[in-house]
PDB file of N, CA and C in Angstrom:
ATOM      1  N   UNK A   1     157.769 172.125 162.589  1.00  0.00           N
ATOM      2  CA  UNK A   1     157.216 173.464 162.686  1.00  0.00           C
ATOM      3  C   UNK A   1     158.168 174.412 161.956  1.00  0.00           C
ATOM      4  N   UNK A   2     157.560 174.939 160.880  1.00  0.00           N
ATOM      5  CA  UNK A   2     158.251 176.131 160.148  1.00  0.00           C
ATOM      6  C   UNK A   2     158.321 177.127 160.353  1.00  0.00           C
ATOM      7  N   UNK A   3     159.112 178.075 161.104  1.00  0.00           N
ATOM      8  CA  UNK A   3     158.739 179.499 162.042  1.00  0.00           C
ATOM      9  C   UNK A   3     159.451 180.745 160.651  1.00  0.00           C
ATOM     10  N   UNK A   4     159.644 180.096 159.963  1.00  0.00           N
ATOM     11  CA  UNK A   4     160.058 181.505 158.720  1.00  0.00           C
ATOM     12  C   UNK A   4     160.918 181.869 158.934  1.00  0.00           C
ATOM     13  N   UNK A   5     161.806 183.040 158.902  1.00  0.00           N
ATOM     14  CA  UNK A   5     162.839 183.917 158.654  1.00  0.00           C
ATOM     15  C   UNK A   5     162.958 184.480 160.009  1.00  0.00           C
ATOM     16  N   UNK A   6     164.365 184.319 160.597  1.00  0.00           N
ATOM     17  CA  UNK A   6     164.620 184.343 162.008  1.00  0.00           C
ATOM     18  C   UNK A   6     165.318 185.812 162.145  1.00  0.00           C
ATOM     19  N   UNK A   7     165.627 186.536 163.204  1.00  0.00           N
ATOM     20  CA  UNK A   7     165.821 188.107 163.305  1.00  0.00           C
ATOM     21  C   UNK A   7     165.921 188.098 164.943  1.00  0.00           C
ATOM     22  N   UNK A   8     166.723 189.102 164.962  1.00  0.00           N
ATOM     23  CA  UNK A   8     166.351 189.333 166.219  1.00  0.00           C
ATOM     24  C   UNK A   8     166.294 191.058 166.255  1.00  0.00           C
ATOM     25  N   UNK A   9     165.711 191.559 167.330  1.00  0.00           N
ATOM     26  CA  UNK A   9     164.800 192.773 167.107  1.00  0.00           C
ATOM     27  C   UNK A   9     165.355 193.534 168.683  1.00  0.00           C
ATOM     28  N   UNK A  10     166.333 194.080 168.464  1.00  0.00           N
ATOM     29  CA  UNK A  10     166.848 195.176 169.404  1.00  0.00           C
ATOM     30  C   UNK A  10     166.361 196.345 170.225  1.00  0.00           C
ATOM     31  N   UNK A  11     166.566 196.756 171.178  1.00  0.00           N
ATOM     32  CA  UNK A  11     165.498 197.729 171.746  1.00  0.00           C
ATOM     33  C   UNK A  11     167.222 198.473 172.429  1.00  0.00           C
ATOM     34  N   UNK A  12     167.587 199.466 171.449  1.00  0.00           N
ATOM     35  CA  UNK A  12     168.407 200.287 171.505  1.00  0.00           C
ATOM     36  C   UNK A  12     168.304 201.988 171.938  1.00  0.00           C
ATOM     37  N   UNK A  13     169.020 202.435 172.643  1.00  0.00           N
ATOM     38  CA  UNK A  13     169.041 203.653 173.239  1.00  0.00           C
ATOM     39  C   UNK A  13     169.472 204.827 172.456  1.00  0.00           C
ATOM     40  N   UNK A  14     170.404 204.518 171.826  1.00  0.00           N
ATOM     41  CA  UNK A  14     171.111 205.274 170.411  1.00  0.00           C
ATOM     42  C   UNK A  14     171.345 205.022 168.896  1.00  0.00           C
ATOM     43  N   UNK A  15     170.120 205.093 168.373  1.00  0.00           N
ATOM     44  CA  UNK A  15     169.984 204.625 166.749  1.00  0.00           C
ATOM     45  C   UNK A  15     171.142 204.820 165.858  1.00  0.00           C
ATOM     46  N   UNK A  16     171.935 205.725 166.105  1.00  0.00           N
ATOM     47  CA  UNK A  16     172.950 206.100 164.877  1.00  0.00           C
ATOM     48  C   UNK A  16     174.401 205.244 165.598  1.00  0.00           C
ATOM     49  N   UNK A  17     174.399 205.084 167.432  1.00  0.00           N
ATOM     50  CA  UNK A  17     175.165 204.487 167.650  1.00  0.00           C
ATOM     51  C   UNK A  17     175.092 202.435 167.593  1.00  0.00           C
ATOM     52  N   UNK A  18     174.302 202.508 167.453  1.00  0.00           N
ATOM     53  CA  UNK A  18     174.058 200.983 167.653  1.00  0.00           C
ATOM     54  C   UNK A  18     174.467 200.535 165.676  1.00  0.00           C
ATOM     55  N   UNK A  19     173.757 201.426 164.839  1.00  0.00           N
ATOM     56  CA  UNK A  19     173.778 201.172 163.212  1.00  0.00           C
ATOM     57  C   UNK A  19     175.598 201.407 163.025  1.00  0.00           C
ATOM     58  N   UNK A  20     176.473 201.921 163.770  1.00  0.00           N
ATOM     59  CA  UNK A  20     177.592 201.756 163.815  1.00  0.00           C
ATOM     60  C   UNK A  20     178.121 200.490 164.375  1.00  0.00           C
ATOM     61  N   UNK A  21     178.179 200.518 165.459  1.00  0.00           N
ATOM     62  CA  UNK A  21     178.109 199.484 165.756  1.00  0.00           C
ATOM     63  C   UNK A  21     178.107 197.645 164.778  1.00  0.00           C
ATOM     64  N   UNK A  22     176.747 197.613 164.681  1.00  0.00           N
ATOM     65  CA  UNK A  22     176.584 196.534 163.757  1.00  0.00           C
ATOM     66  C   UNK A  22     177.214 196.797 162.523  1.00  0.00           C
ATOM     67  N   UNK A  23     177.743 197.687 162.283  1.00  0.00           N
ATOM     68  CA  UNK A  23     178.474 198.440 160.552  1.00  0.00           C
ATOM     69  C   UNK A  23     179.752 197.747 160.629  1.00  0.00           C
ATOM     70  N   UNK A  24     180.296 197.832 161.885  1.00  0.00           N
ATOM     71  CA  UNK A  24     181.615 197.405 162.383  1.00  0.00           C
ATOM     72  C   UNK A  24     181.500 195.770 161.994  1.00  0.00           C
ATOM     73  N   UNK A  25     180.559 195.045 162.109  1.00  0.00           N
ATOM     74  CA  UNK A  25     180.603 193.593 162.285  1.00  0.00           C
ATOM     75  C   UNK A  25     179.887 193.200 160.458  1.00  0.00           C
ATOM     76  N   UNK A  26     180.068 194.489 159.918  1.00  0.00           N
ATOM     77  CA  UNK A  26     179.461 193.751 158.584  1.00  0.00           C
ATOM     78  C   UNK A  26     177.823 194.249 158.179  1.00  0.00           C
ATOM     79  N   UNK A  27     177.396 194.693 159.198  1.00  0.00           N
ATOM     80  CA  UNK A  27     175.910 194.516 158.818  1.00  0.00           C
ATOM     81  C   UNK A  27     175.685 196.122 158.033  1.00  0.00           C
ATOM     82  N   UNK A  28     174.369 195.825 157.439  1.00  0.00           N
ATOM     83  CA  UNK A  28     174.218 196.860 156.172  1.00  0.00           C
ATOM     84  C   UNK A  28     172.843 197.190 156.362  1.00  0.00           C
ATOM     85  N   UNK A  29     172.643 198.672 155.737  1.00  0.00           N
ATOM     86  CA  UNK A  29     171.002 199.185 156.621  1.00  0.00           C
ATOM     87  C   UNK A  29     170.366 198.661 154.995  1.00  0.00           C
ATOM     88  N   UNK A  30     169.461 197.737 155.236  1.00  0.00           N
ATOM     89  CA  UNK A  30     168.567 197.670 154.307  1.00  0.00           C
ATOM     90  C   UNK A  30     166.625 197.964 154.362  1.00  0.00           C
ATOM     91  N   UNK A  31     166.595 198.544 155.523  1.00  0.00           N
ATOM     92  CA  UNK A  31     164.758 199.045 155.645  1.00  0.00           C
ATOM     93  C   UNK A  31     165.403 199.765 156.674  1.00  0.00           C
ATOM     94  N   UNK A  32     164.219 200.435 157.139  1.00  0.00           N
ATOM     95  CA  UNK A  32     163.485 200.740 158.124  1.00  0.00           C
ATOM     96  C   UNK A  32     163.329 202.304 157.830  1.00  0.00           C
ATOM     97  N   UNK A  33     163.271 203.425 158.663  1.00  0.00           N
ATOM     98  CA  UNK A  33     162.846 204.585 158.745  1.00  0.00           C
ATOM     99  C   UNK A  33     163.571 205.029 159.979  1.00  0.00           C
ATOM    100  N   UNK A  34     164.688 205.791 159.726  1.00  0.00           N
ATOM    101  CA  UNK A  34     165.772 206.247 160.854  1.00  0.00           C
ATOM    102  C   UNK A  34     165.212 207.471 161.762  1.00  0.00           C
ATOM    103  N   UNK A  35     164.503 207.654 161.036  1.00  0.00           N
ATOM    104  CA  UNK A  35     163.811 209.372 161.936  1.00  0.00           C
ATOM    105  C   UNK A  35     162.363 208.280 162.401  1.00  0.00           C
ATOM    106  N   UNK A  36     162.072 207.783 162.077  1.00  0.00           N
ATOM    107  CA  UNK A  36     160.878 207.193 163.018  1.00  0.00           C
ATOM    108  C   UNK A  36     161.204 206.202 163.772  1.00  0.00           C
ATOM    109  N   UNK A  37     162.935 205.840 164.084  1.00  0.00           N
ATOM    110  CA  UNK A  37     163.684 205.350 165.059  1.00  0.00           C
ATOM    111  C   UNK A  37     163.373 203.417 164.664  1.00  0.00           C
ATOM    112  N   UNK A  38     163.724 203.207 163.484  1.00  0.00           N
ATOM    113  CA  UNK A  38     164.077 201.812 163.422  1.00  0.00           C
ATOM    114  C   UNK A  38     164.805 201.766 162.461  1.00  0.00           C
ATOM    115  N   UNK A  39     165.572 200.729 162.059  1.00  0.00           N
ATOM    116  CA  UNK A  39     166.437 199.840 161.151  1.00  0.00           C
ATOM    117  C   UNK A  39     166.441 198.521 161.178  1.00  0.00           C
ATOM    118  N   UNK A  40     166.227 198.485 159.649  1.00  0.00           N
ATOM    119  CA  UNK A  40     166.740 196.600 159.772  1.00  0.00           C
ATOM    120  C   UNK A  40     168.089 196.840 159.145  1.00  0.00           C
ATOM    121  N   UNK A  41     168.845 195.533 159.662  1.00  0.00           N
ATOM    122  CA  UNK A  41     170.022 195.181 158.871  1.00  0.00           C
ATOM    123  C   UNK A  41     170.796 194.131 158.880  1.00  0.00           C
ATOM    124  N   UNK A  42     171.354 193.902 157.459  1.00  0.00           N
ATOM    125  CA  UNK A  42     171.866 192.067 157.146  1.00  0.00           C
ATOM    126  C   UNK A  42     173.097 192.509 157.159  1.00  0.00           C
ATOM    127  N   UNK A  43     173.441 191.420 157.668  1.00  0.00           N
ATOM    128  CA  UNK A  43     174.772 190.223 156.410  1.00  0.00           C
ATOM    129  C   UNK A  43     174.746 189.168 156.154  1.00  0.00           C
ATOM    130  N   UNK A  44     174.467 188.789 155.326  1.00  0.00           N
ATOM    131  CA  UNK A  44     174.169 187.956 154.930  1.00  0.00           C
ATOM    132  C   UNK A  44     172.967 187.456 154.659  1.00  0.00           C
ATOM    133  N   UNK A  45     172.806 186.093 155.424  1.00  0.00           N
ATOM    134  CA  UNK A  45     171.754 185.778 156.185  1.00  0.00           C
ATOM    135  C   UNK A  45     171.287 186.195 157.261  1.00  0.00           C
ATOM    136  N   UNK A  46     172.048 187.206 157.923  1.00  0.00           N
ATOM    137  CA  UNK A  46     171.806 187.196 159.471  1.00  0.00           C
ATOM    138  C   UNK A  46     171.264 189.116 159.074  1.00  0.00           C
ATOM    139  N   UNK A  47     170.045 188.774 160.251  1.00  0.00           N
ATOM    140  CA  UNK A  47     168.866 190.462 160.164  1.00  0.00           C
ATOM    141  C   UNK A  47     168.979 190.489 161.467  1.00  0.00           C
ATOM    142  N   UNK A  48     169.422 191.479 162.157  1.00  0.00           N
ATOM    143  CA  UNK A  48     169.121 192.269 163.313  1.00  0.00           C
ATOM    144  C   UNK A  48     167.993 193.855 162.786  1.00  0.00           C
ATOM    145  N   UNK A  49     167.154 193.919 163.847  1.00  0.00           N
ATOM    146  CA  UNK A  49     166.749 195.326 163.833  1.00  0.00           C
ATOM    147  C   UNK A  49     166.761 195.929 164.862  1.00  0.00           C
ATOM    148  N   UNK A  50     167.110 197.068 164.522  1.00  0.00           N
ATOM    149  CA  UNK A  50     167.212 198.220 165.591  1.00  0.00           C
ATOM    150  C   UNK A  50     165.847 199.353 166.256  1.00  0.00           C
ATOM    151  N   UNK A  51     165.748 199.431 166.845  1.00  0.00           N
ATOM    152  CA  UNK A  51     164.363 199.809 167.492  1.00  0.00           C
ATOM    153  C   UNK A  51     164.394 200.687 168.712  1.00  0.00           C
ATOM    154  N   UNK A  52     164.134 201.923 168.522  1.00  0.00           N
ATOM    155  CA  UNK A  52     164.630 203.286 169.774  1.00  0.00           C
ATOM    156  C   UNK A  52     163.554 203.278 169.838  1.00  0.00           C
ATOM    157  N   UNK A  53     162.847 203.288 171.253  1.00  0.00           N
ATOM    158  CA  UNK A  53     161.755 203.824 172.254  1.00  0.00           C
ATOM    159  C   UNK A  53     160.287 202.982 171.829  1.00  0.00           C
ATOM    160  N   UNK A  54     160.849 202.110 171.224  1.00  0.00           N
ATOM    161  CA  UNK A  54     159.550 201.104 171.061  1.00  0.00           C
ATOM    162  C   UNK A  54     159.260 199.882 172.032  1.00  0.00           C
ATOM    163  N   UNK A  55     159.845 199.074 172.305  1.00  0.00           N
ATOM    164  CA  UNK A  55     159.697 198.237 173.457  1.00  0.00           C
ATOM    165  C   UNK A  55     161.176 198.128 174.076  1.00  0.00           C
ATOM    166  N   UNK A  56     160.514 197.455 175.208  1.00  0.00           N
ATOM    167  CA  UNK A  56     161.592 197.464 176.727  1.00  0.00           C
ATOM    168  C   UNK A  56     162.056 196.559 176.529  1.00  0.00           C
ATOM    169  N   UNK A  57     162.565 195.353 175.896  1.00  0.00           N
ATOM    170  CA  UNK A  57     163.442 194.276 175.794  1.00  0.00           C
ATOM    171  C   UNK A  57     163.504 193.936 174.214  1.00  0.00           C
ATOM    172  N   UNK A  58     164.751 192.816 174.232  1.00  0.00           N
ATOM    173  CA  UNK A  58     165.489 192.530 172.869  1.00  0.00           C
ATOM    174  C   UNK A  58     164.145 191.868 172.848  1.00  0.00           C
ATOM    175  N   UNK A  59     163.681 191.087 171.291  1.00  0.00           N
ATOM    176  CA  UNK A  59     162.596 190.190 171.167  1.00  0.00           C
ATOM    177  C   UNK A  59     163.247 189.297 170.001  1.00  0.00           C
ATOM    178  N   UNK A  60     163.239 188.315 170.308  1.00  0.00           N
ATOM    179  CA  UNK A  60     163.206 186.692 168.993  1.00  0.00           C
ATOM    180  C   UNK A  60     162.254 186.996 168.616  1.00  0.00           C
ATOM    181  N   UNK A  61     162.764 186.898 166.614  1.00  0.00           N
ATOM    182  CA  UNK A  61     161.274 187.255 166.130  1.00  0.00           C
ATOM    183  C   UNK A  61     161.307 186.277 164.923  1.00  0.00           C
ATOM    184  N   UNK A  62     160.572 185.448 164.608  1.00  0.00           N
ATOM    185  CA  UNK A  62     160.011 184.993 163.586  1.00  0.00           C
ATOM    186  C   UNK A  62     158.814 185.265 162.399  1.00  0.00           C
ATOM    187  N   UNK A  63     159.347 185.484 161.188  1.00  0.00           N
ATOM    188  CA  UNK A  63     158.173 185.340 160.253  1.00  0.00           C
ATOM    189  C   UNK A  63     157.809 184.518 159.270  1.00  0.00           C
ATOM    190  N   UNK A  64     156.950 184.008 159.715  1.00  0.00           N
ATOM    191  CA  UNK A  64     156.272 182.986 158.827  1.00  0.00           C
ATOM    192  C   UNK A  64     156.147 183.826 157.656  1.00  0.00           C
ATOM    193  N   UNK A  65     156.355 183.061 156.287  1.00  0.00           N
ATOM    194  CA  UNK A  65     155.842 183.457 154.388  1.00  0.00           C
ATOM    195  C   UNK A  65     156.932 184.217 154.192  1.00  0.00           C
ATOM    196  N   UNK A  66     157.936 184.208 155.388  1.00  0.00           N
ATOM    197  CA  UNK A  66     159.365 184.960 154.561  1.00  0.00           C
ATOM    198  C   UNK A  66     160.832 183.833 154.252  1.00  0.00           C
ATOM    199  N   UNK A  67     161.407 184.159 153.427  1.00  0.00           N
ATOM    200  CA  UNK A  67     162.881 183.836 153.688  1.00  0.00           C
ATOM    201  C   UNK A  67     163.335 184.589 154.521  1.00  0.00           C
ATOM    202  N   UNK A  68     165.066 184.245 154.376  1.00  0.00           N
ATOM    203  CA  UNK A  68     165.821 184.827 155.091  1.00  0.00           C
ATOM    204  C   UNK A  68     165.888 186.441 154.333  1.00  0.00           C
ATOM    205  N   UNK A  69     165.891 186.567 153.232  1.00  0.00           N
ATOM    206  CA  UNK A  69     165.916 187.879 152.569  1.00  0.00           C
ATOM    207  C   UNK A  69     164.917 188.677 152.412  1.00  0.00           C
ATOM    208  N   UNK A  70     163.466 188.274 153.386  1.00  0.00           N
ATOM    209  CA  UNK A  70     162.347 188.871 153.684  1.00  0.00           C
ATOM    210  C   UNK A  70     161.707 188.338 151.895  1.00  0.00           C
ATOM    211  N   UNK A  71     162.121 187.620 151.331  1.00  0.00           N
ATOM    212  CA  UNK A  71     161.099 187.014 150.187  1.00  0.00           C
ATOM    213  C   UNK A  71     160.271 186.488 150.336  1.00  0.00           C
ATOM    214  N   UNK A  72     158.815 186.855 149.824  1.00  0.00           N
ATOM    215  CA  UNK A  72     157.947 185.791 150.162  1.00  0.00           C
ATOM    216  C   UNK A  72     158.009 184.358 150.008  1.00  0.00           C
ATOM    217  N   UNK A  73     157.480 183.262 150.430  1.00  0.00           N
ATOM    218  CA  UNK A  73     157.456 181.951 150.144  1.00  0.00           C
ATOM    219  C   UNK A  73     156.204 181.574 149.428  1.00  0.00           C
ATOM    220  N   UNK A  74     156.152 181.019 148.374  1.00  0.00           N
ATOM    221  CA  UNK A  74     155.326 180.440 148.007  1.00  0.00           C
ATOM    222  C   UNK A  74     154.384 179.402 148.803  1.00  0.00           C
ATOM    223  N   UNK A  75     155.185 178.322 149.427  1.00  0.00           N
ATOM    224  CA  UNK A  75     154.525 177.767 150.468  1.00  0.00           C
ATOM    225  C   UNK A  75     154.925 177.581 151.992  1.00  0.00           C
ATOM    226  N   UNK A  76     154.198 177.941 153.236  1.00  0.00           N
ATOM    227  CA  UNK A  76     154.988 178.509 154.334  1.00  0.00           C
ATOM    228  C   UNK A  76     153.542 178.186 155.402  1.00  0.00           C
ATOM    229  N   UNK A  77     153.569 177.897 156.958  1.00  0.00           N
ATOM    230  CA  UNK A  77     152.862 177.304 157.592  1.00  0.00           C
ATOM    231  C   UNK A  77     152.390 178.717 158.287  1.00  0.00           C
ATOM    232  N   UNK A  78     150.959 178.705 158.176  1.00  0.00           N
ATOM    233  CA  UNK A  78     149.906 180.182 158.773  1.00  0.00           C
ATOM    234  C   UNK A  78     150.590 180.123 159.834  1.00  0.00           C
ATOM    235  N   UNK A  79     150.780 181.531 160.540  1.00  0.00           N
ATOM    236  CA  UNK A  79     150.842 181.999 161.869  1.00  0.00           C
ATOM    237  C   UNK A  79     149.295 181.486 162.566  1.00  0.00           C
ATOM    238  N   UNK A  80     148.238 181.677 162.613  1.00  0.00           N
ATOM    239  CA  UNK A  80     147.376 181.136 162.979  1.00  0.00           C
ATOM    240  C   UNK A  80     147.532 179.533 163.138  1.00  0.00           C
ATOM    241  N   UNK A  81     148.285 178.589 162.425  1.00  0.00           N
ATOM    242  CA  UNK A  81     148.454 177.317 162.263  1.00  0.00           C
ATOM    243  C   UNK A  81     149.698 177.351 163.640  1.00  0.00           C
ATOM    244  N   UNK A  82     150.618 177.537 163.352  1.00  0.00           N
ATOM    245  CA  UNK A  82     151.492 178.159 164.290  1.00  0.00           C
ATOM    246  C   UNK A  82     151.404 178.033 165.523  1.00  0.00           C
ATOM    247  N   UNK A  83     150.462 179.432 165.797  1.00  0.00           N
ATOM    248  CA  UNK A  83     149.698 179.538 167.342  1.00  0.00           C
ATOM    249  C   UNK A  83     148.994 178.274 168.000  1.00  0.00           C
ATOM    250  N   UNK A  84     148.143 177.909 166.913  1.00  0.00           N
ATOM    251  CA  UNK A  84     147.546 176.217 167.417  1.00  0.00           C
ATOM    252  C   UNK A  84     148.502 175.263 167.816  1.00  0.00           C
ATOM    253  N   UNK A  85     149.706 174.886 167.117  1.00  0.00           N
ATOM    254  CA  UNK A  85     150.669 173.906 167.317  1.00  0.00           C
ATOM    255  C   UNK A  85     151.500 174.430 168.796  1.00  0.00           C
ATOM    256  N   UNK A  86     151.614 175.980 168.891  1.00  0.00           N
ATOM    257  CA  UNK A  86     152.308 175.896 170.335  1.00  0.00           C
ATOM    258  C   UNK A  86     151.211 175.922 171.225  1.00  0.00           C
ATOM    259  N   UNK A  87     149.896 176.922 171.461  1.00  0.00           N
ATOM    260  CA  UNK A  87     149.092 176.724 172.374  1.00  0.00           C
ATOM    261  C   UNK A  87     148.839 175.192 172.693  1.00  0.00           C
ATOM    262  N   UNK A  88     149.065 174.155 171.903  1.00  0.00           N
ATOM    263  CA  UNK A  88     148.751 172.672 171.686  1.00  0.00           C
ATOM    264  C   UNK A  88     149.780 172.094 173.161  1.00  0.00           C
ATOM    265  N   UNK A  89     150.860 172.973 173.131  1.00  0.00           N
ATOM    266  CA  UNK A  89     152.014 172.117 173.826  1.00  0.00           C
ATOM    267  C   UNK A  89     152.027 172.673 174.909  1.00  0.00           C
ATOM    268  N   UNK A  90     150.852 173.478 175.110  1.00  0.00           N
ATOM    269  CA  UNK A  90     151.206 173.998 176.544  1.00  0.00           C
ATOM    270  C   UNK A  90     151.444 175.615 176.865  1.00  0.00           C
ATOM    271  N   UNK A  91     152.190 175.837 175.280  1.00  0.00           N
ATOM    272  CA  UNK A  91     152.911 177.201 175.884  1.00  0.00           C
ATOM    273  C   UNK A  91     151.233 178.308 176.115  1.00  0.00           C
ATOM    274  N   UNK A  92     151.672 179.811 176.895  1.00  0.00           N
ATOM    275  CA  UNK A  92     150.659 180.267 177.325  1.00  0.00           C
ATOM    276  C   UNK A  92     151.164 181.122 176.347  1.00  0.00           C
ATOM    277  N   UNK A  93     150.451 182.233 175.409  1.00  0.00           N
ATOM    278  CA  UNK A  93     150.497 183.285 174.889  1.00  0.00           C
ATOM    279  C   UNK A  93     150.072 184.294 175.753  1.00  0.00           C
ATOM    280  N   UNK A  94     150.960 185.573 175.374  1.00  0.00           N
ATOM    281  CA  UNK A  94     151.164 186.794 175.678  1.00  0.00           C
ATOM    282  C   UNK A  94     149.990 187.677 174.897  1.00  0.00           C
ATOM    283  N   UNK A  95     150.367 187.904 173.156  1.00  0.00           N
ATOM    284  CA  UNK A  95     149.476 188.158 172.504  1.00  0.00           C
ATOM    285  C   UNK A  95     148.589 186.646 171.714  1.00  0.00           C
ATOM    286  N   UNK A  96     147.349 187.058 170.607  1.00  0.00           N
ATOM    287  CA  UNK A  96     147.498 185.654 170.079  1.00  0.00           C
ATOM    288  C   UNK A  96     146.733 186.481 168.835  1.00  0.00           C
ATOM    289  N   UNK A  97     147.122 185.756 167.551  1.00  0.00           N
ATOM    290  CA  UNK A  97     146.601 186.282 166.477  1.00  0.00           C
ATOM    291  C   UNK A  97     144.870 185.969 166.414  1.00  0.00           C
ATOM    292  N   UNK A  98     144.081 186.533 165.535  1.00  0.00           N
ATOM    293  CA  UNK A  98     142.625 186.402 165.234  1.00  0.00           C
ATOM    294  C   UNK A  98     142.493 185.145 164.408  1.00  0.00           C
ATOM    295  N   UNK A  99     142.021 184.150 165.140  1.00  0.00           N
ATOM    296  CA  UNK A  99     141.815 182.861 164.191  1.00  0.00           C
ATOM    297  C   UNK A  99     140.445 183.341 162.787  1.00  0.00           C
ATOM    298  N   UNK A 100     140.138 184.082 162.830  1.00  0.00           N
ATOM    299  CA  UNK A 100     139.272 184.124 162.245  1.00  0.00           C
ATOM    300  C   UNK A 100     139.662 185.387 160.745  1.00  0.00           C
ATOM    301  N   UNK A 101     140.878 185.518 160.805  1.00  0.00           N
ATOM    302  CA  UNK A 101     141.040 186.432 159.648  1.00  0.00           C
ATOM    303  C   UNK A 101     142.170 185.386 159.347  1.00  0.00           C
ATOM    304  N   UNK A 102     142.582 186.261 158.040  1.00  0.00           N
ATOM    305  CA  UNK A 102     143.497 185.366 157.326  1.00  0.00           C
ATOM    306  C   UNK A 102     144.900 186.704 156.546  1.00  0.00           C
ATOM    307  N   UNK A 103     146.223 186.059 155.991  1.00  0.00           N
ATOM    308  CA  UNK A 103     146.869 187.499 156.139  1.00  0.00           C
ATOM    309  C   UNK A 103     147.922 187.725 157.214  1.00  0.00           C
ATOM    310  N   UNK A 104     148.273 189.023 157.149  1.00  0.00           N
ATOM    311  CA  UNK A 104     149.104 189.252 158.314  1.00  0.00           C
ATOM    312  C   UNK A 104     148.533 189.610 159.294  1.00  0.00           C
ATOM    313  N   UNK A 105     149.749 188.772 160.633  1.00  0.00           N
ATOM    314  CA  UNK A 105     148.839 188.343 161.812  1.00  0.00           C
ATOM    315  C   UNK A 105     150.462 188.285 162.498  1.00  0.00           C
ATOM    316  N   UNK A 106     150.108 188.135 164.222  1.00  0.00           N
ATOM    317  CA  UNK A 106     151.214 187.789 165.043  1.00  0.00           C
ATOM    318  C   UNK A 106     150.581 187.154 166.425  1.00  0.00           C
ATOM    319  N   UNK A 107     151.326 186.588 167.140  1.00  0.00           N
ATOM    320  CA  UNK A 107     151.788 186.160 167.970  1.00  0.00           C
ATOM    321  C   UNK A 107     152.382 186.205 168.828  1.00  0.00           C
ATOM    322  N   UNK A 108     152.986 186.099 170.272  1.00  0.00           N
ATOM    323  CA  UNK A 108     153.636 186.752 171.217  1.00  0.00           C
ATOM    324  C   UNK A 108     153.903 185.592 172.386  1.00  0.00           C
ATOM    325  N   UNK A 109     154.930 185.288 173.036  1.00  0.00           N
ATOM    326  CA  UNK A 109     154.896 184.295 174.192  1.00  0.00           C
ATOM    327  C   UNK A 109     156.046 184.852 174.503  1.00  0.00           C
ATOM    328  N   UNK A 110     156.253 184.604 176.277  1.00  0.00           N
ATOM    329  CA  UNK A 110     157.643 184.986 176.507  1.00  0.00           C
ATOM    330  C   UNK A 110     158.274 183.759 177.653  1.00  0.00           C
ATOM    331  N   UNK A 111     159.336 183.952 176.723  1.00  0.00           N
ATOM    332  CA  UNK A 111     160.106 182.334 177.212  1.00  0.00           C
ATOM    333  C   UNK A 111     160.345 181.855 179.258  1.00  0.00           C
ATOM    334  N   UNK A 112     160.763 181.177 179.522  1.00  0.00           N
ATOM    335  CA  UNK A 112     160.696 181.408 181.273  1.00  0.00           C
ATOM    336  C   UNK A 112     161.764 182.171 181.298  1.00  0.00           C
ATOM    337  N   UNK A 113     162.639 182.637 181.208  1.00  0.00           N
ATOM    338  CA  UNK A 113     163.397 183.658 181.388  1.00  0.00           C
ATOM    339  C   UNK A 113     163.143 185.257 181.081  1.00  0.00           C
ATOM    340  N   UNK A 114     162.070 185.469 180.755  1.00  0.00           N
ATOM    341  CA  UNK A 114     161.870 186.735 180.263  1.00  0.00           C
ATOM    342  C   UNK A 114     161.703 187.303 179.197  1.00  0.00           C
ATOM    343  N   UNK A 115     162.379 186.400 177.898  1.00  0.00           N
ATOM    344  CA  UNK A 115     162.480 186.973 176.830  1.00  0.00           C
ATOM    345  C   UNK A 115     161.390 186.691 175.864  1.00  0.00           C
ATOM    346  N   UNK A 116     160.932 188.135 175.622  1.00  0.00           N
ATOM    347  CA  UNK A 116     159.431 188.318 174.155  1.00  0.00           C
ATOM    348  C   UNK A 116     160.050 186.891 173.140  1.00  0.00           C
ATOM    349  N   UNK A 117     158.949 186.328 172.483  1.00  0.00           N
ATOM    350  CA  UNK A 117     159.289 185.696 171.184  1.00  0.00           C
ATOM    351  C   UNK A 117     158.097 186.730 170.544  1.00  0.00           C
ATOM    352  N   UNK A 118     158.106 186.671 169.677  1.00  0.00           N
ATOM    353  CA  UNK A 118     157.074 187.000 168.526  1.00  0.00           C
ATOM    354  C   UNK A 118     157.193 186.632 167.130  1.00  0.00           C
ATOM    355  N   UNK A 119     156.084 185.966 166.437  1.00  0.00           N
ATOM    356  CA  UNK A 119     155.637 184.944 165.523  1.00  0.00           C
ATOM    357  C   UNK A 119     154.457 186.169 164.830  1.00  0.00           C
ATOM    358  N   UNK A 120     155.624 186.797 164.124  1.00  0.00           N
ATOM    359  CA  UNK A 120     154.615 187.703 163.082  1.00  0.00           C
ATOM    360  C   UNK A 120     154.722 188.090 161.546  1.00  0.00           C
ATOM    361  N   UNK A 121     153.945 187.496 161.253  1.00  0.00           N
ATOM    362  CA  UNK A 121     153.658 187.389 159.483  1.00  0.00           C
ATOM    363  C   UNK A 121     152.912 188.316 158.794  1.00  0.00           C
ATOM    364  N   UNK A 122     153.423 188.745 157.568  1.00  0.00           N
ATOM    365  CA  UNK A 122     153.403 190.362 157.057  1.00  0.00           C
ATOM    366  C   UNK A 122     152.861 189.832 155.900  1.00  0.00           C
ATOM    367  N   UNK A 123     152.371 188.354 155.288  1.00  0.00           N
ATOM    368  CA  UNK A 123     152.452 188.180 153.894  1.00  0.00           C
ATOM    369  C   UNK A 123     150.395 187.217 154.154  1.00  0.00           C
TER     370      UNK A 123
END
């Protein structure tokens, strides 16, 4: 199972303090929209995003049709394909994408401990 380009997706209280923060450890603002309260940011390989007043917990996030540098992939396994292979094993979804469109789409399950995953593809 190919889950795409791995991230994890922060649910921070102080946008300018948290983008310090991660500044300290290397990381660099490459997207988001600071007045509409998000950031992404690398080093490297590694993407955290930052996220004020959007959801109530950190979330594991996967995207299928990306690299690690948010590049598309030429070839990369549907989020819809995805959803089938975990609904297959049991797991219960939270959200679930539209089998019937094609495109960007997501996904949602949350692990037994609490924590959001989300399986969402932009390509």
């Amino acid at each position: 199972m190919q889950l795409g380009a791995f991230s994890v997706s922060l649910a921070v209280k102080d946008l300018d303090a948290s983008r310090a923060f991660y500044g300290a450890f290397g990381f660099e603002e490459v997207g988001g929209e600071a007045a509409q309260g998000w950031l992404i940011l690398r080093n490297g390989e590694h993407t955290i995003g930052l996220f004020r007043g959007m959801f109530e917990h950190n979330i594991l996030t996967f995207n299928p049709g990306w690299d690690a540098q948010a590049r598309p992939l030429d070839e990369f396994t549907d989020v819809r394909e995805l959803q089938r292979q975990v609904k297959a094993k049991g797991i219960v979804l939270h959200t679930e994408a539209d089998d019937s469109t094609e495109g960007p789409a997501s996904f949602t399950a949350v692990d037994p401990d609490g924590n959001p995953v989300l399986v969402d593809q932009h390509v």
